[in-house]
C-alpha atoms as a PDB file:
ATOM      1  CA  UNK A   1      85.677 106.629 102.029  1.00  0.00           C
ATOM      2  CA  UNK A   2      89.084 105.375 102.628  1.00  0.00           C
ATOM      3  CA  UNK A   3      91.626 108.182 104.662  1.00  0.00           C
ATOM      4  CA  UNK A   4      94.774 108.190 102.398  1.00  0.00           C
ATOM      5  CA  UNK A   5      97.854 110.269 104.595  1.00  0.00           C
ATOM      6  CA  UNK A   6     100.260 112.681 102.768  1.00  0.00           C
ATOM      7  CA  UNK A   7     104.064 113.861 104.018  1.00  0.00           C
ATOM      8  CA  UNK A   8     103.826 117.782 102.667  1.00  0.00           C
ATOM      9  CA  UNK A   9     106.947 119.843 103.516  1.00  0.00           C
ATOM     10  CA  UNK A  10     105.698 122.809 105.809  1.00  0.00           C
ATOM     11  CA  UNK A  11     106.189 125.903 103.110  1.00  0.00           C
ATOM     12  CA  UNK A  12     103.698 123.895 100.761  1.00  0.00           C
ATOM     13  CA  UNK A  13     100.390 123.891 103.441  1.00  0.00           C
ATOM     14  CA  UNK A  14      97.972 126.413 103.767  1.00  0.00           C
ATOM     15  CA  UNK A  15      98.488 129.155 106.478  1.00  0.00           C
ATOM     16  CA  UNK A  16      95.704 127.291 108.362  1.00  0.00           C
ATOM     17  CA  UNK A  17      97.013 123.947 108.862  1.00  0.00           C
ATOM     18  CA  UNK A  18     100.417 125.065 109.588  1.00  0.00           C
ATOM     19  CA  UNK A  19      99.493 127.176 112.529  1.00  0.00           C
ATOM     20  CA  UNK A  20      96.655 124.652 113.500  1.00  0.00           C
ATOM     21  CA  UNK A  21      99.938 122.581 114.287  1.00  0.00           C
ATOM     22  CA  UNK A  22     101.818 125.461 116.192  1.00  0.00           C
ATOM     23  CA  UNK A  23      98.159 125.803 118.731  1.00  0.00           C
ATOM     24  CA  UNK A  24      98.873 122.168 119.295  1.00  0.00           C
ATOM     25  CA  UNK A  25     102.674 122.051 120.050  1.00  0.00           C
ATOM     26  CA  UNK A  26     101.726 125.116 122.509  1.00  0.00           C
ATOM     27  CA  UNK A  27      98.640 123.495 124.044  1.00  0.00           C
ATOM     28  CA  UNK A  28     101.433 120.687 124.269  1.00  0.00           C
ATOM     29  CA  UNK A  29     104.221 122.009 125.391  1.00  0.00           C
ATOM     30  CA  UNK A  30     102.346 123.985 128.031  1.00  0.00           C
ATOM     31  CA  UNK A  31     102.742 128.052 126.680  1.00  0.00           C
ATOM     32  CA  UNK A  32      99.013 128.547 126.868  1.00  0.00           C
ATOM     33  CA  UNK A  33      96.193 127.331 128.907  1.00  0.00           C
ATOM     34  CA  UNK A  34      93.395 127.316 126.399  1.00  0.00           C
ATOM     35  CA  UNK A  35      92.648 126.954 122.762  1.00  0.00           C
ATOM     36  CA  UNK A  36      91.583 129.863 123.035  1.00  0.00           C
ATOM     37  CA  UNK A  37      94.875 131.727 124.092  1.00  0.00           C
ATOM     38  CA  UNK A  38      97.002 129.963 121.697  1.00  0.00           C
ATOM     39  CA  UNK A  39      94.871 130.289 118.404  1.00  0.00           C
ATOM     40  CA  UNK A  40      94.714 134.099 119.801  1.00  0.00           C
ATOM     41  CA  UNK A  41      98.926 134.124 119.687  1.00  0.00           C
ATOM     42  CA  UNK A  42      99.224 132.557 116.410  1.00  0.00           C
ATOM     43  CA  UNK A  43      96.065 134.587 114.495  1.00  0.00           C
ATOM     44  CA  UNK A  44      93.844 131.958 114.127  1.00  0.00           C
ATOM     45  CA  UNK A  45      90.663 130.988 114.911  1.00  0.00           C
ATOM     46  CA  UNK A  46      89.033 129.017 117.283  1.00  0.00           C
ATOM     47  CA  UNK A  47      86.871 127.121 114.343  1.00  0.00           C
ATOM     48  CA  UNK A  48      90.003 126.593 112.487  1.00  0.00           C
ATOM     49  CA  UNK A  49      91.578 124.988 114.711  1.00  0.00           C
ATOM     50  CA  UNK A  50      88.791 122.382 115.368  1.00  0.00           C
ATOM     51  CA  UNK A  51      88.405 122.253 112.074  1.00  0.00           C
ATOM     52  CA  UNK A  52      91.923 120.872 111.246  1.00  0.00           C
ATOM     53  CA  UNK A  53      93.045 119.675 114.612  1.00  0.00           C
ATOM     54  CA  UNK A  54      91.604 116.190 114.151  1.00  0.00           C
ATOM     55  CA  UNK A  55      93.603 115.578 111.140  1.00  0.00           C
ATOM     56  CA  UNK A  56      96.951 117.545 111.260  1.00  0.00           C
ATOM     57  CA  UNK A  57     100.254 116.227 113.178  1.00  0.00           C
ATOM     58  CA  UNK A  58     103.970 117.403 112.966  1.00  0.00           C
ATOM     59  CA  UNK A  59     105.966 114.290 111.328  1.00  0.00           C
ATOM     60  CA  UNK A  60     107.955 114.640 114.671  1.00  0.00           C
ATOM     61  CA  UNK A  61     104.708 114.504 116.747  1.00  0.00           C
ATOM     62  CA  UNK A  62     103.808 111.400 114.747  1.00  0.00           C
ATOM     63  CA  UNK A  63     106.791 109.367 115.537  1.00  0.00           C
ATOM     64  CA  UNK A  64     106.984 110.462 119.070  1.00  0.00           C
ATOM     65  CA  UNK A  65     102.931 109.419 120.153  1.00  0.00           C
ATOM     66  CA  UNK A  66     102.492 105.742 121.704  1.00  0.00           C
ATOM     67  CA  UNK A  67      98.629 105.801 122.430  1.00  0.00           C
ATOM     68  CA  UNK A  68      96.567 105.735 119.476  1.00  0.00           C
ATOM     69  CA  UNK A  69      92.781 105.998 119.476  1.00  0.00           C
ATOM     70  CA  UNK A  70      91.053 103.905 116.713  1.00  0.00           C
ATOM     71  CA  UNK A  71      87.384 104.116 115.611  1.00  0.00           C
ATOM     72  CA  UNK A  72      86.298 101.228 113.366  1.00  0.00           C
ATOM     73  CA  UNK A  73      82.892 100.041 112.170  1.00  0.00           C
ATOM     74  CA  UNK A  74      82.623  95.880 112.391  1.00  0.00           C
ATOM     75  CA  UNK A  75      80.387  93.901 111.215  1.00  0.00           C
ATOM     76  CA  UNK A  76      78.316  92.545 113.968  1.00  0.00           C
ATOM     77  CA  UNK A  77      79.639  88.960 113.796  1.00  0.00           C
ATOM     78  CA  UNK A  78      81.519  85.719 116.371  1.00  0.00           C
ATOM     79  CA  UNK A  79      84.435  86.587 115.871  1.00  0.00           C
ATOM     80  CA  UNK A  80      85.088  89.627 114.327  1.00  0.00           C
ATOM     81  CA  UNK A  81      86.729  91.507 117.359  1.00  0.00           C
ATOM     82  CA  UNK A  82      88.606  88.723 118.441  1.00  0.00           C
ATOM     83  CA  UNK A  83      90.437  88.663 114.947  1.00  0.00           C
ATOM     84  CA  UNK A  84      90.945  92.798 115.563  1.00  0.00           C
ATOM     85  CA  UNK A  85      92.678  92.512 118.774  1.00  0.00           C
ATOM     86  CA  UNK A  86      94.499  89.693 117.232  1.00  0.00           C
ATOM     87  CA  UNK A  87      96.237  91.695 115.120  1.00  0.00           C
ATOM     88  CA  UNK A  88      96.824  94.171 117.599  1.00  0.00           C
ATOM     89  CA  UNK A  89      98.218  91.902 119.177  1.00  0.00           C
ATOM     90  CA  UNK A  90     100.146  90.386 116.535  1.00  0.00           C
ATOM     91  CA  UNK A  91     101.582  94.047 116.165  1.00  0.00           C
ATOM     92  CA  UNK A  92     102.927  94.231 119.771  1.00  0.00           C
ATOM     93  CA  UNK A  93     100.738  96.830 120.345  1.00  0.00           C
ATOM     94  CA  UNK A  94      98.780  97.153 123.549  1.00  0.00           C
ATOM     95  CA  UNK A  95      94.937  97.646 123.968  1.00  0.00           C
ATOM     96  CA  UNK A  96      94.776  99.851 126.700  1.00  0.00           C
ATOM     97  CA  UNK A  97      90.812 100.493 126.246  1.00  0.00           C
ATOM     98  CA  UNK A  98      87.630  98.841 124.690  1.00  0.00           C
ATOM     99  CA  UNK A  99      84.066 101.023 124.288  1.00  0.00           C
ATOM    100  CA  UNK A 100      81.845  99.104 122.236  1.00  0.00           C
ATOM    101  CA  UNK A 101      78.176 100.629 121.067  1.00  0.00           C
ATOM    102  CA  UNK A 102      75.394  97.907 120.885  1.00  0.00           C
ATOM    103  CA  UNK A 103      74.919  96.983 117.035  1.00  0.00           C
ATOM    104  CA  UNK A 104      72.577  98.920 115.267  1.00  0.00           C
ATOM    105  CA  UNK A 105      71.645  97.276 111.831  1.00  0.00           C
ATOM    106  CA  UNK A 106      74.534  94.590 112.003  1.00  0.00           C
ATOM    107  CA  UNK A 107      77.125  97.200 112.623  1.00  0.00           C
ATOM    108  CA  UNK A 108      78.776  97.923 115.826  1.00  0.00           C
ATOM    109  CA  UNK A 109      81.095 100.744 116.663  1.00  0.00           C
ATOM    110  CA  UNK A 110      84.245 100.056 118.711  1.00  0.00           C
ATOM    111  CA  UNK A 111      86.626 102.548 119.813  1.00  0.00           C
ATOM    112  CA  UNK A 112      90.310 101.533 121.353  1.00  0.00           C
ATOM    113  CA  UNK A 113      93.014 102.654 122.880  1.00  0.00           C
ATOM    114  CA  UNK A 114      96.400 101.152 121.821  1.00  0.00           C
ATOM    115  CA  UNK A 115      99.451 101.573 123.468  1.00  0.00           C
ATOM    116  CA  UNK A 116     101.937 101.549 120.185  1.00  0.00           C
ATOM    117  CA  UNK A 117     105.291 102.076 121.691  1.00  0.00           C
ATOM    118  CA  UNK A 118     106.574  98.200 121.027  1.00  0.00           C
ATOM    119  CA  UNK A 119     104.738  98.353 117.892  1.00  0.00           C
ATOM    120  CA  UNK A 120     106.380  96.965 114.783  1.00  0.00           C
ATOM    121  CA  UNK A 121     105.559  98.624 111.648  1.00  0.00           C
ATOM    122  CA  UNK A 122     104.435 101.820 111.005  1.00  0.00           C
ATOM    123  CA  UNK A 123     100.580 102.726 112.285  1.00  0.00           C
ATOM    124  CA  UNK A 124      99.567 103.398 108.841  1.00  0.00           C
ATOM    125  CA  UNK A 125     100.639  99.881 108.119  1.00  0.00           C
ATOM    126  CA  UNK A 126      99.066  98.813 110.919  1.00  0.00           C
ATOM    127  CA  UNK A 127      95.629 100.722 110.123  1.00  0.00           C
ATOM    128  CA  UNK A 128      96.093  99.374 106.451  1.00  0.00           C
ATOM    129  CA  UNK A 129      95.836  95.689 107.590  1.00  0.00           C
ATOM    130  CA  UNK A 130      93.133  96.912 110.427  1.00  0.00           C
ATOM    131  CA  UNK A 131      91.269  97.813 107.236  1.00  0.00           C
ATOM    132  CA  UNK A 132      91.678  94.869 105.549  1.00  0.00           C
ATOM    133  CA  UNK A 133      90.496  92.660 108.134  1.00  0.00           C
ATOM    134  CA  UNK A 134      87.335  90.515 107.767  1.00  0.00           C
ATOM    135  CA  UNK A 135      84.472  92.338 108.768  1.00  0.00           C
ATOM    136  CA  UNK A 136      85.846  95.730 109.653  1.00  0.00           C
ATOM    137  CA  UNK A 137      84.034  98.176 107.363  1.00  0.00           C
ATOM    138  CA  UNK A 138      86.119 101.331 108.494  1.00  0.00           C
ATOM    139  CA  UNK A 139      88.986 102.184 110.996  1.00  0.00           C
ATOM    140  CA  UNK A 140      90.321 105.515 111.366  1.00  0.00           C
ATOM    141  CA  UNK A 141      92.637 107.211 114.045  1.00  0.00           C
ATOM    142  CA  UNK A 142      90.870 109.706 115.703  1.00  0.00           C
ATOM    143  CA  UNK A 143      93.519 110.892 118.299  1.00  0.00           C
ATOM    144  CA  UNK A 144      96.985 110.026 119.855  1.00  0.00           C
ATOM    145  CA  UNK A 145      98.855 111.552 122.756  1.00  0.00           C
END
């Protein structure tokens, strides 16, 4: 299934996602130690917040994160990760790190780091032409900071 990404002003989300965001920014900003504590403060709770946390950001948050953590599915062929840091590459962005699972059933699983500070383009562009990319059969952010 393909992740599509929405901009929803604030007074439109559920009560859940929008203080899912506010346990983050404290987490971030230091005003409480644990998960825990902060989903306490705001009244919500602790499976909420892993529920959503994976897939919620503050626009601001968004613009401000330079290392982006990218799951993707290839196909297991010559080539095929070459052609991904390529474009990386071609991106300015930075790999920082590489995990890659042995392939199971022609598929392996990669994981990266990319440092996306001197990145042109936005990173859903980016991830767009990730996806489109000869042999990747999924990519999908799964955490920045």
């Amino acid at each position: 299934m393909e992740e599509r990404y929405y901009v929803v002003r604030e007074d439109m989300l559920p009560e859940a996602i929008v203080k899912t965001i506010q346990v983050k920014e404290m987490l971030r900003r230091g005003e409480a130690a644990t998960v825990h504590e902060a989903a306490e403060r705001v009244g919500l709770s602790r499976s909420a917040f892993y529920k959503y946390k994976d897939g919620v950001y503050a626009q601001n948050q968004l613009a401000r994160e330079t290392i982006v953590t990218i799951s993707m599915d290839l196909d297991h062929r010559s080539g095929v990760l070459s052609k991904v840091l390529g474009l990386v590459a071609g991106s300015e962005g930075n790999v920082l790190t590489i995990h890659q699972t042995i392939p199971l059933q022609g598929l392996a699983n990669v994981v990266i780091s990319v440092d996306t500070s001197l990145m042109r383009g936005a990173l859903f562009d980016f991830l767009e032409a990730l996806r489109r990319q000869d042999g990747v059969r999924k990519a999908s952010i799964i955490g920045q900071g």
